[in-house]
C-alpha atoms as a PDB file:
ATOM      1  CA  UNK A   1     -20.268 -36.916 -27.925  1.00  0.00           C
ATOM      2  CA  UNK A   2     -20.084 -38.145 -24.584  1.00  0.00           C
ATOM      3  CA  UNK A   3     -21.403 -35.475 -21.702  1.00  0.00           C
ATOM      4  CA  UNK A   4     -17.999 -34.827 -20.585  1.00  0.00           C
ATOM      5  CA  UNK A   5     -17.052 -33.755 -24.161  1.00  0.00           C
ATOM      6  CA  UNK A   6     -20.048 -31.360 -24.320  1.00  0.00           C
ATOM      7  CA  UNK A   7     -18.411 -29.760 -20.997  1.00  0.00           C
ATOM      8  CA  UNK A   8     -14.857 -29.616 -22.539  1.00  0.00           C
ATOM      9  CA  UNK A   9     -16.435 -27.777 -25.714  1.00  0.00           C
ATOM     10  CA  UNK A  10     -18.268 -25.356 -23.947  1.00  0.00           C
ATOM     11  CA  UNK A  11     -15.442 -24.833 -21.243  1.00  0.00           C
ATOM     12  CA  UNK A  12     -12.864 -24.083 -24.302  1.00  0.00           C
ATOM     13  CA  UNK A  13     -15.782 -21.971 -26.583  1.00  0.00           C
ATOM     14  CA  UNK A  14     -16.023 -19.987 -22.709  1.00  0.00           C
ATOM     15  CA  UNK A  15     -12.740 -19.388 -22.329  1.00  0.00           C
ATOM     16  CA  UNK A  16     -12.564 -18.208 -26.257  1.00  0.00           C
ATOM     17  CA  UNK A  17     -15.107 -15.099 -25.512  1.00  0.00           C
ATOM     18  CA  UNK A  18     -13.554 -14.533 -22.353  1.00  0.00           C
ATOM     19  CA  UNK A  19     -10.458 -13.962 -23.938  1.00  0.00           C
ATOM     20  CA  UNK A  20     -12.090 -11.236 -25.779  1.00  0.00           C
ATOM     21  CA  UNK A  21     -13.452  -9.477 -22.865  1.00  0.00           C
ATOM     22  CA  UNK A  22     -17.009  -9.225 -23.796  1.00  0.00           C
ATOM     23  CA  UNK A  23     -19.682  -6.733 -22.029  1.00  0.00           C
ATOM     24  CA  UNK A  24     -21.094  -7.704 -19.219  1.00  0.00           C
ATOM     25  CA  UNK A  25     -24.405  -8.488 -20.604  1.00  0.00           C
ATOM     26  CA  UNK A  26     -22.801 -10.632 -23.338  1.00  0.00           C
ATOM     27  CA  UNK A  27     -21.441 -12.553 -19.876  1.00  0.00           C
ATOM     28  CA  UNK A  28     -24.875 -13.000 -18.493  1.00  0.00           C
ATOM     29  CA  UNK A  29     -25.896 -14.240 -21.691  1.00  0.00           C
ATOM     30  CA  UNK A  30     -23.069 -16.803 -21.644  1.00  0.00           C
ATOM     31  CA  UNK A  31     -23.576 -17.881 -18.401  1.00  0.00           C
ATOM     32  CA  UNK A  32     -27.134 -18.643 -18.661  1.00  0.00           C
ATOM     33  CA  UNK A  33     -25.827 -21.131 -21.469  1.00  0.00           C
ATOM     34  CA  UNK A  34     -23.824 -22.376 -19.309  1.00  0.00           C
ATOM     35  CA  UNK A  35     -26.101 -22.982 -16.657  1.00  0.00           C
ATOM     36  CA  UNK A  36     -28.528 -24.884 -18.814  1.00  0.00           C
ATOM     37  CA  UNK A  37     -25.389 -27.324 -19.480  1.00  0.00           C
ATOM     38  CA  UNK A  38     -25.233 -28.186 -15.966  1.00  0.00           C
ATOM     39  CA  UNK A  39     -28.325 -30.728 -17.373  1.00  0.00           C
ATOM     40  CA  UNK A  40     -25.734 -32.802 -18.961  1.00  0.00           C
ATOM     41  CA  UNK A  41     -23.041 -33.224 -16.651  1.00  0.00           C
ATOM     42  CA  UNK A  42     -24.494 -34.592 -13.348  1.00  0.00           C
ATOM     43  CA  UNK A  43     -22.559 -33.201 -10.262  1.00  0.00           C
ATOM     44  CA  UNK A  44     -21.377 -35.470  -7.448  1.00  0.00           C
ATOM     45  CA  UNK A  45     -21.987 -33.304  -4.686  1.00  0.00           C
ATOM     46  CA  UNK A  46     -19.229 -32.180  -2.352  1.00  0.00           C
ATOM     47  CA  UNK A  47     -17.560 -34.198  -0.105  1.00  0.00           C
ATOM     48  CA  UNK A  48     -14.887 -33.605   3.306  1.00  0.00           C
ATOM     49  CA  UNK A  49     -11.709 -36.008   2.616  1.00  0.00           C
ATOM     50  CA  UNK A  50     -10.446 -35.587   6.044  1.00  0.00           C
ATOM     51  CA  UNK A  51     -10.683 -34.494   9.783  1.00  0.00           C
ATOM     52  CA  UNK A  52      -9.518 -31.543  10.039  1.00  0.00           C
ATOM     53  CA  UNK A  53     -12.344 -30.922   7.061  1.00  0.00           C
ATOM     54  CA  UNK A  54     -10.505 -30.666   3.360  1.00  0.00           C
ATOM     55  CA  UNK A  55     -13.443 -30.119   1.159  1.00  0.00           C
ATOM     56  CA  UNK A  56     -13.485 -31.349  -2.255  1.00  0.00           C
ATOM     57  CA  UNK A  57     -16.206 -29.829  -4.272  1.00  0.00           C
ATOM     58  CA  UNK A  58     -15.286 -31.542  -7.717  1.00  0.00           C
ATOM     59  CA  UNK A  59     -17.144 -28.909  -9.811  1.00  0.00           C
ATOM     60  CA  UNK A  60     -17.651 -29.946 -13.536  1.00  0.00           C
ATOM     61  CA  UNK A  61     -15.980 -28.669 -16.130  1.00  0.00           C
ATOM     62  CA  UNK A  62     -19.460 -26.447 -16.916  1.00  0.00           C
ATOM     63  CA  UNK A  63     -19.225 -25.465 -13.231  1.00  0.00           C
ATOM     64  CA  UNK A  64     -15.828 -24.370 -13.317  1.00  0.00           C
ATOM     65  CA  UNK A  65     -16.576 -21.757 -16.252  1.00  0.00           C
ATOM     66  CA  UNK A  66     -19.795 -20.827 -14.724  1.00  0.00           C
ATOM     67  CA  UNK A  67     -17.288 -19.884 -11.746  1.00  0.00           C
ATOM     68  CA  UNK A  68     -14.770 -18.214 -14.354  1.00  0.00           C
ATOM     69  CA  UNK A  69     -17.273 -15.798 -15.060  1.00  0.00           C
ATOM     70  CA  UNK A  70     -17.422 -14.123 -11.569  1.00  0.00           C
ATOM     71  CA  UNK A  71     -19.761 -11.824 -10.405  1.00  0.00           C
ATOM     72  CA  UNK A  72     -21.602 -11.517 -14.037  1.00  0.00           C
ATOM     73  CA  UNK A  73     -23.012 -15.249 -13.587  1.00  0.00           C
ATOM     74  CA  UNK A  74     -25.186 -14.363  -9.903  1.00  0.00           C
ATOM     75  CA  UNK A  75     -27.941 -13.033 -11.303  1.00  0.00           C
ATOM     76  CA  UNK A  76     -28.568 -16.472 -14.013  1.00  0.00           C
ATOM     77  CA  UNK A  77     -27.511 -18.488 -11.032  1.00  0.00           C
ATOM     78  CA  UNK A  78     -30.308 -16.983  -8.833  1.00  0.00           C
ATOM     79  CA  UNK A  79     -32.574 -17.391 -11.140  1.00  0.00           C
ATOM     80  CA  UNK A  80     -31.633 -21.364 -11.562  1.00  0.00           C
ATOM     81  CA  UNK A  81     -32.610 -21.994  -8.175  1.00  0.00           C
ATOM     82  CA  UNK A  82     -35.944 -22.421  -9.296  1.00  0.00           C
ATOM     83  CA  UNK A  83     -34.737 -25.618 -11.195  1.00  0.00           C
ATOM     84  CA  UNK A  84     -34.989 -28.305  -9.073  1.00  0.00           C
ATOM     85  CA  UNK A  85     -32.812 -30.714 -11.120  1.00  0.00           C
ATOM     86  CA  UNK A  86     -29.613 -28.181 -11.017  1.00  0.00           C
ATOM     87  CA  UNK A  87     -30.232 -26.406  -7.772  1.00  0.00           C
ATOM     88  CA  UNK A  88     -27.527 -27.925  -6.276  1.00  0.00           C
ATOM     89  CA  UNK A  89     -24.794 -27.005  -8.765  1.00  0.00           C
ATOM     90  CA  UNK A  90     -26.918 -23.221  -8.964  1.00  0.00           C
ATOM     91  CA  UNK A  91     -26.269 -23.145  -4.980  1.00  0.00           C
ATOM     92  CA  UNK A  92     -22.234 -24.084  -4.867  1.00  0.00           C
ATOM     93  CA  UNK A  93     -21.527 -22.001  -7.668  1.00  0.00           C
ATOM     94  CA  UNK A  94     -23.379 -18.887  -5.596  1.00  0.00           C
ATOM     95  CA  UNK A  95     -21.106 -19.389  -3.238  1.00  0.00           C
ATOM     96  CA  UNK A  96     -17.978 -18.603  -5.172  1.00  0.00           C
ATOM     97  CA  UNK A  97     -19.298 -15.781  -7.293  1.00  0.00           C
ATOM     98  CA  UNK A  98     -22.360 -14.580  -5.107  1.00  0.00           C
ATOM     99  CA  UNK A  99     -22.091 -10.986  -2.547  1.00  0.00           C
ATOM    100  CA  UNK A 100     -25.331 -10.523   0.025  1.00  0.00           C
ATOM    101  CA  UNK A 101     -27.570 -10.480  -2.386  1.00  0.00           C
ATOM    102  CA  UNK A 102     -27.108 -14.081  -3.140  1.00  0.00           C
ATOM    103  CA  UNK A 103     -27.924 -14.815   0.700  1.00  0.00           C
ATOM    104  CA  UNK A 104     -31.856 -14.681   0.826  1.00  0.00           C
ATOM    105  CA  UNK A 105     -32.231 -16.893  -2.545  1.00  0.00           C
ATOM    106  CA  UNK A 106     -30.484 -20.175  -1.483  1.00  0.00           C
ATOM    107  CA  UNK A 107     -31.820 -19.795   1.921  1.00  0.00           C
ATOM    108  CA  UNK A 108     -35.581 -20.145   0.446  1.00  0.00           C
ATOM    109  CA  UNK A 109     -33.381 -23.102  -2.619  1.00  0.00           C
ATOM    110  CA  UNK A 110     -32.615 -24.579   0.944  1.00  0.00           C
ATOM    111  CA  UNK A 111     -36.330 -24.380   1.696  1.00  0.00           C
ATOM    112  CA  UNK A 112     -37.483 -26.317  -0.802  1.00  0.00           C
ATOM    113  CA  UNK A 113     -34.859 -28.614  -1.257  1.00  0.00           C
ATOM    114  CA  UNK A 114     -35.945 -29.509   2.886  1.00  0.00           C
ATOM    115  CA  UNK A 115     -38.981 -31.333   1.348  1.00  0.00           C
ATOM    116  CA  UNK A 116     -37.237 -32.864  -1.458  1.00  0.00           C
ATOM    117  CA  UNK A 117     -38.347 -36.267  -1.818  1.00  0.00           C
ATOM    118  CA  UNK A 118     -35.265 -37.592  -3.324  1.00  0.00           C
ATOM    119  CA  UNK A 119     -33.131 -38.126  -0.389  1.00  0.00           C
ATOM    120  CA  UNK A 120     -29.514 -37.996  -2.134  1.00  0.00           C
ATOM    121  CA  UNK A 121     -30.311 -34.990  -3.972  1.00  0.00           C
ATOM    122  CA  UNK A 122     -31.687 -33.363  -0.586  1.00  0.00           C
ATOM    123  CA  UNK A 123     -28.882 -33.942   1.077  1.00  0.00           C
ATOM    124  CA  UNK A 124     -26.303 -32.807  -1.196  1.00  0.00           C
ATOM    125  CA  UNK A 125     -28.027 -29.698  -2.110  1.00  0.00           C
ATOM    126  CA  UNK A 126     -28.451 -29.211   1.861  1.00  0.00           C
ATOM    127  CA  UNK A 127     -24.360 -29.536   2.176  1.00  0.00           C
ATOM    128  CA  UNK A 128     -24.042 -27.049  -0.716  1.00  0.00           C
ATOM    129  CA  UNK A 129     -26.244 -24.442   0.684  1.00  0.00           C
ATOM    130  CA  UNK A 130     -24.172 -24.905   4.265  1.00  0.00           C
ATOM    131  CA  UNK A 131     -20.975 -24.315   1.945  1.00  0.00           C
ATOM    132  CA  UNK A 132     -21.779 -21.641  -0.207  1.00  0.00           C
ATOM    133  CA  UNK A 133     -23.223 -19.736   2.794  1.00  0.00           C
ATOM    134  CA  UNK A 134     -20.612 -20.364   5.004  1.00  0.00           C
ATOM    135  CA  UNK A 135     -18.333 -18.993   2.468  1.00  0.00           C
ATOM    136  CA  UNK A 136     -20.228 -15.504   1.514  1.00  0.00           C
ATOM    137  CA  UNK A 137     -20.878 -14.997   4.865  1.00  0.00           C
ATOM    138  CA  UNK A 138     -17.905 -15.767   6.624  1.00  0.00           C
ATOM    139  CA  UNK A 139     -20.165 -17.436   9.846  1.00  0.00           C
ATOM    140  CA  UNK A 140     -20.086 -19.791  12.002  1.00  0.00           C
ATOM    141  CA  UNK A 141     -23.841 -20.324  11.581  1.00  0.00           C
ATOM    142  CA  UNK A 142     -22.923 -24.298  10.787  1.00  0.00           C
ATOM    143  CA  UNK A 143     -19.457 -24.422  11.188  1.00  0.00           C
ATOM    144  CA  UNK A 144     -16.269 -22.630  11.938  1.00  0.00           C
ATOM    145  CA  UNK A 145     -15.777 -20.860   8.215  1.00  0.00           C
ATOM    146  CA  UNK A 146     -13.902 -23.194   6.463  1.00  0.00           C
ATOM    147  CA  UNK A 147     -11.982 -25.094   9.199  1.00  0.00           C
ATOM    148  CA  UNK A 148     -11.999 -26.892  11.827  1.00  0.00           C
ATOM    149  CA  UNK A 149     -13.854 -30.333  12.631  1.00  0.00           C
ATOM    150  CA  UNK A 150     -17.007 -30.725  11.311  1.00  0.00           C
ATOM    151  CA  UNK A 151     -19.689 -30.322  13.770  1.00  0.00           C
ATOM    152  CA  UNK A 152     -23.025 -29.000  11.878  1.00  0.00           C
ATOM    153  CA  UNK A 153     -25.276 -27.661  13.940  1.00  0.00           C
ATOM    154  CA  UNK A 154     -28.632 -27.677  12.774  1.00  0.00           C
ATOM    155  CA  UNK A 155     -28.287 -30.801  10.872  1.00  0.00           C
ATOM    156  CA  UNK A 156     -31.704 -31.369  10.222  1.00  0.00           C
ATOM    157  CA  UNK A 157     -32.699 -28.067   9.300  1.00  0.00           C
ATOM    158  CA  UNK A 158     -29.998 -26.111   8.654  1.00  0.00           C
ATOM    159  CA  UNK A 159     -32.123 -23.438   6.378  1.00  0.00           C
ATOM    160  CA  UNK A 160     -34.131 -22.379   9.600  1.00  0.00           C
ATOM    161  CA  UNK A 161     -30.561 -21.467  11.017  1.00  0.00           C
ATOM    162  CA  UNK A 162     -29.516 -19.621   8.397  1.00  0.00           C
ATOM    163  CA  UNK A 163     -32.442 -17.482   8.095  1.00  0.00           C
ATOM    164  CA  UNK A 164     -32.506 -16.565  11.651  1.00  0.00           C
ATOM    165  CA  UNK A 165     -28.892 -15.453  11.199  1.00  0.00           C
ATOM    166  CA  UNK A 166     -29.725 -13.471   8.246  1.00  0.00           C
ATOM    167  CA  UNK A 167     -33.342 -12.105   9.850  1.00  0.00           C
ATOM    168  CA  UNK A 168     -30.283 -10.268  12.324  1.00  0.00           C
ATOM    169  CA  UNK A 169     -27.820  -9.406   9.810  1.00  0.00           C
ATOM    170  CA  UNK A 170     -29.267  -9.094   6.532  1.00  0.00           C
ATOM    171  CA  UNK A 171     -29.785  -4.848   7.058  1.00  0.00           C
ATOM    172  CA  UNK A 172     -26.025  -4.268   7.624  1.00  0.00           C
ATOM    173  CA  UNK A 173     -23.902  -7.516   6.059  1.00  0.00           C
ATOM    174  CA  UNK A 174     -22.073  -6.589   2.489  1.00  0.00           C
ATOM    175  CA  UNK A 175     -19.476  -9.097   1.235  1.00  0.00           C
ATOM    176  CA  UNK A 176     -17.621  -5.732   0.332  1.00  0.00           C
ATOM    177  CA  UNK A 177     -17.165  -5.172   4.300  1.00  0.00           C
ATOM    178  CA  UNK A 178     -15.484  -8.812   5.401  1.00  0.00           C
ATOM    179  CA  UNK A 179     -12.139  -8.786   6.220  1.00  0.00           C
ATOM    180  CA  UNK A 180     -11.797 -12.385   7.623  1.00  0.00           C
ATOM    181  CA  UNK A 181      -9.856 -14.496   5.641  1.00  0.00           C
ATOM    182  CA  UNK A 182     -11.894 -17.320   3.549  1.00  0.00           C
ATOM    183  CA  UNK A 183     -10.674 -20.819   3.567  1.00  0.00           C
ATOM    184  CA  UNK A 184     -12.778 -22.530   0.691  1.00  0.00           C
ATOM    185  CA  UNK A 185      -9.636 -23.261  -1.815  1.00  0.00           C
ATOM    186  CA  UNK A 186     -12.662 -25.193  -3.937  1.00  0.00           C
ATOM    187  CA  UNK A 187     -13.674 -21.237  -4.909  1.00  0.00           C
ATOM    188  CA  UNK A 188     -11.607 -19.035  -7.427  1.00  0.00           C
ATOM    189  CA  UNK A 189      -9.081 -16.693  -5.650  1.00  0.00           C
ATOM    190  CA  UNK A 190      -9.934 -18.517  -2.128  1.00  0.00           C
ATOM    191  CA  UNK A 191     -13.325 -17.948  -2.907  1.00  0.00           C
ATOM    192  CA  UNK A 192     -13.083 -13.688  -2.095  1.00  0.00           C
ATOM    193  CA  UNK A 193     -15.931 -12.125  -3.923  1.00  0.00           C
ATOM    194  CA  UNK A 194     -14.438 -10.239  -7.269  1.00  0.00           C
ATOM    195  CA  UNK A 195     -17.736  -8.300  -7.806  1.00  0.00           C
ATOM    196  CA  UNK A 196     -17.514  -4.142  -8.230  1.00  0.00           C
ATOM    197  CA  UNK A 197     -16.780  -1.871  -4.919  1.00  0.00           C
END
């Protein structure tokens, strides 16, 4: 079975126990299946199609149910960022189903991934981080939040720039408390956290 299969069959045996609404634990459990599939199905990275920037994010079909699985899937994710060979998937996908607690963990994935010797992979998991920041945070820490032209500041080292900004907002930011609209159409439901109040 080709890889692509493998991510059909576990998209569609997903979407089976989803349908029967299982605890949240038995979620965790599936999505930490689902995260070791990401092995199988290499990820392209992101890309911006156009000026103003239209992201394409062209998540797998093991990325998409990792996504489908909202807030249950953080905690596996998080704990995938310690796997170099996915971190970059790990990272994205934070960024659609992650709140502040996510914030601190792909800043050090960002970290690491700085000293990455293999250049594409650096780069794209660099461009995720930016993204799935920008996206929990709502901040212009790289770029306007989902619009705009792309500018980045901090190209280089964009990790020391987000942990400055969360070294000065990390005691009072919740994802709970945003009200500014989120622009990432990439993410489930514009990418707005689903977690619990």
């Amino acid at each position: 079975m080709t890889p692509r299969g493998i991510g059909h069959v576990l998209v569609f045996s997903c979407c089976l126990l989803l349908a029967d609404q299982p605890p949240s634990s038995d979620k965790r459990k599936l999505a930490a299946d689902l995260i070791q599939s990401l092995h199988k199905q290499a990820w392209s990275g992101a890309t911006n199609i156009c000026i103003p920037a239209c992201w394409m994010f062209r998540f797998t079909a093991p990325m998409q149910a990792v996504l489908d699985l909202g807030s249950d899937a953080q905690e596996p994710l998080i704990g995938a960022l310690r796997d170099e060979e996915i971190r970059d998937q790990a990272i994205i996908l934070l960024g659609g189903v992650g709140d502040e607690r996510a914030v601190a963990p792909i800043i050090e994935a960002m970290k690491s991934a700085s000293a990455d010797a293999a250049l594409d992979r650096r780069r794209r998991t660099l461009l995720a981080g930016n993204l799935a920041l920008t996206n929990i945070t709502v901040a212009d820490v790289i770029w306007h939040h989902g619009g705009g032209i792309p500018s980045p500041r901090c190209p280089d080292d964009p990790a020391t720039c987000w942990a400055a900004w969360w070294e000065q907002n990390a005691a009072a930011f919740r994802v709970r408390n945003i009200r500014q609209s989120r622009r990432y159409t990439n993410y489930p439901n514009y990418g707005i956290y689903r977690g619990l109040p």
